[in-house]
Protein backbone atom coordinates (compact mmCIF):
# COMPACT_ATOMS: atom_id res chain seq x y z
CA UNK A 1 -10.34 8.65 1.22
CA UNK A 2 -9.61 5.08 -0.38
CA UNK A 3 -6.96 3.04 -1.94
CA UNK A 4 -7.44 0.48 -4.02
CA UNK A 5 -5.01 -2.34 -4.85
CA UNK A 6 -6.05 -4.56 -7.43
CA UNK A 7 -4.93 -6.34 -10.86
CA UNK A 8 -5.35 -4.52 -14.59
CA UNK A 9 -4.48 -5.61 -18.06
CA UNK A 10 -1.91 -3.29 -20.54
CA UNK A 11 -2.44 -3.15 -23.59
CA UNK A 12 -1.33 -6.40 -24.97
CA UNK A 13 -3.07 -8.40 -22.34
CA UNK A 14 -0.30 -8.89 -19.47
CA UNK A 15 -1.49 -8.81 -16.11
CA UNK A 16 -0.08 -5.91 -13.76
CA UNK A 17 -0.42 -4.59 -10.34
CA UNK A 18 -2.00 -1.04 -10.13
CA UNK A 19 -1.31 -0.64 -6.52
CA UNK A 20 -1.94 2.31 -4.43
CA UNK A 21 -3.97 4.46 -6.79
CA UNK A 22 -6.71 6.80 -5.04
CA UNK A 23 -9.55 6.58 -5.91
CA UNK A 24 -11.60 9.61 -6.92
CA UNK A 25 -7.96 10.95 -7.02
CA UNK A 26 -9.07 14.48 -8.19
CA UNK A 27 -10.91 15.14 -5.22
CA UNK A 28 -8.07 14.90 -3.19
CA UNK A 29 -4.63 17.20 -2.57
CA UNK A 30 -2.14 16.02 -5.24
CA UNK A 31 0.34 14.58 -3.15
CA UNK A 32 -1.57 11.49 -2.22
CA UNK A 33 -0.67 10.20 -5.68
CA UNK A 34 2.41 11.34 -6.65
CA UNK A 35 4.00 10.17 -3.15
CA UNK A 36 2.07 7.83 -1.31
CA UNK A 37 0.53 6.02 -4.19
CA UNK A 38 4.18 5.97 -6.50
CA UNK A 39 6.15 4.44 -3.35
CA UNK A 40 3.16 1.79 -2.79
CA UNK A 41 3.45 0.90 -6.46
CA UNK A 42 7.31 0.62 -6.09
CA UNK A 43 7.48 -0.79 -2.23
CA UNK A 44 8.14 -5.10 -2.16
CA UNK A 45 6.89 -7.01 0.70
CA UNK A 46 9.74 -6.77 2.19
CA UNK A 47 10.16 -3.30 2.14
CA UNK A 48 6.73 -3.12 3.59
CA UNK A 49 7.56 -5.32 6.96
CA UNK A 50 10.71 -3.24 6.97
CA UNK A 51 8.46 -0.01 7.12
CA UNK A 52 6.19 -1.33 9.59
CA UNK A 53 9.32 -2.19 11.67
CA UNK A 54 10.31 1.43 11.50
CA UNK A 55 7.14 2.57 12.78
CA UNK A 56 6.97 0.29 15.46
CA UNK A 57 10.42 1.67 16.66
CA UNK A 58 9.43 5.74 16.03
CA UNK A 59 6.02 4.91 17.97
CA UNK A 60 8.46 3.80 20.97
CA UNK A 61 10.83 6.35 20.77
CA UNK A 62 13.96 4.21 19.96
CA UNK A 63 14.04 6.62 16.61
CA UNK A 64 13.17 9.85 16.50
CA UNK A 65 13.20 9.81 12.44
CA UNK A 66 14.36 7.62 9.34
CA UNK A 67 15.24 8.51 6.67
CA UNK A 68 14.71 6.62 2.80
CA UNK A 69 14.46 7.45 -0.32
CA UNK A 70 13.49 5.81 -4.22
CA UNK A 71 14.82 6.74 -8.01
CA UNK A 72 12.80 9.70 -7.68
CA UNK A 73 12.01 11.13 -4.24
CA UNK A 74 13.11 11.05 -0.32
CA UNK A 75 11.26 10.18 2.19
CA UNK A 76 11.58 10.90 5.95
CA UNK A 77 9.39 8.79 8.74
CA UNK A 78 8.61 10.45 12.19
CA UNK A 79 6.43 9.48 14.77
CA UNK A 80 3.72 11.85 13.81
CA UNK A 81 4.05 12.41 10.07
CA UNK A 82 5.58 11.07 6.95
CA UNK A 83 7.44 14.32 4.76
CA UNK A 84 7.79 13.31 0.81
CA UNK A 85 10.76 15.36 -1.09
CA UNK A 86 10.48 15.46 -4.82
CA UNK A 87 14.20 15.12 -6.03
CA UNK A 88 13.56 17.03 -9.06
CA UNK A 89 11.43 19.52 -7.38
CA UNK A 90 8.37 18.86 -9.99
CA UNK A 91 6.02 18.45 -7.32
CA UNK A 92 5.95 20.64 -4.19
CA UNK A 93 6.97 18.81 -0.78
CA UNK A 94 4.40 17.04 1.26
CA UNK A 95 3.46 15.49 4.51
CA UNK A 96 0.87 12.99 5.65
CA UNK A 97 0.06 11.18 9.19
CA UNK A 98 1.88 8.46 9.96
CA UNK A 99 -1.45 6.30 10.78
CA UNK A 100 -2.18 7.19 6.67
CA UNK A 101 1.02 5.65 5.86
CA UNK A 102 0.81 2.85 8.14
CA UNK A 103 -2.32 2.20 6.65
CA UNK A 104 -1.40 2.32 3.10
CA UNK A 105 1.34 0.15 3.90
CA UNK A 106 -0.67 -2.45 5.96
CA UNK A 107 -3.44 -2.17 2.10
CA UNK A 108 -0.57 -3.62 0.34
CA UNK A 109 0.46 -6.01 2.27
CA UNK A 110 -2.89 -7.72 2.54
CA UNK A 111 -3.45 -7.60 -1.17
CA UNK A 112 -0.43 -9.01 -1.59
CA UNK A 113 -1.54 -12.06 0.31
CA UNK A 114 -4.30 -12.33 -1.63
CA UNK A 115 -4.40 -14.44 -4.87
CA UNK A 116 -2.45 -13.08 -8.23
CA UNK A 117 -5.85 -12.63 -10.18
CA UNK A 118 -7.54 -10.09 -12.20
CA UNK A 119 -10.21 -10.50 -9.87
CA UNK A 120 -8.35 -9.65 -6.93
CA UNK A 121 -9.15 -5.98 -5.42
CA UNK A 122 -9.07 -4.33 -2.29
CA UNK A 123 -9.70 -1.07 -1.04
CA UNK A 124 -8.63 0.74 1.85
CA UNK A 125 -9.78 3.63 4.21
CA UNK A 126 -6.50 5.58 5.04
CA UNK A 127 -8.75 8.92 6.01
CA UNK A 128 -11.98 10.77 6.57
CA UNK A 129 -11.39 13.05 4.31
């Protein structure tokens, strides 16, 4: 399964980042979108190397989980897994590997570096599925 990160135009011509989206989304369980690919539209740089920090400390064991959360869901890091909880309960909980996340996260953050263009895009393995 693949992200891609890339550049689109609305409407009236402005420039936006679509970042995160699956591609061939309906293949794939619903979650991927609705979590992982809303909090990679959302998440700044910052937030990204602040994630990746995280990780680094759950993969050690100096946490055992963190916990986070956006307008619209909470979030909850372990060393194994990632578990997404829909505040309004429209969507049904959901989990995915850590290593998906961390790659997701790791997507972004190279697009970001590269240049603010409509021709920018990047796509990203986070599975074998």
């Amino acid at each position: 399964m693949k992200m891609k990160f890339c550049y689109e135009l609305d409407p009236v011509g402005k420039m936006y980042m679509n970042s995160g989206a699956i591609v061939d989304a309906k293949k794939y369980n619903i979650g991927y979108s609705i979590y992982l690919g809303r909090l990679l539209f959302i998440i700044s740089d910052k937030g990204i190397n602040e994630s990746l920090k995280i990780i680094d400390k759950l993969e050690k064991g100096i946490l055992t989980c963190y916990e986070a959360g956006t307008e619209t869901m909470d979030y909850y890091m372990y060393k194994n897994k990632v578990d997404f909880i829909d505040w309004f309960g429209d969507y049904d909980d959901w989990s995915c590997a850590i290593e998906e996340f961390t790659k997701a996260l790791l997507g972004k953050k190279k697009f970001l570096e590269m240049p603010r263009d409509i021709n920018s895009y990047l796509e990203v393995e986070i599975n074998d599925l």
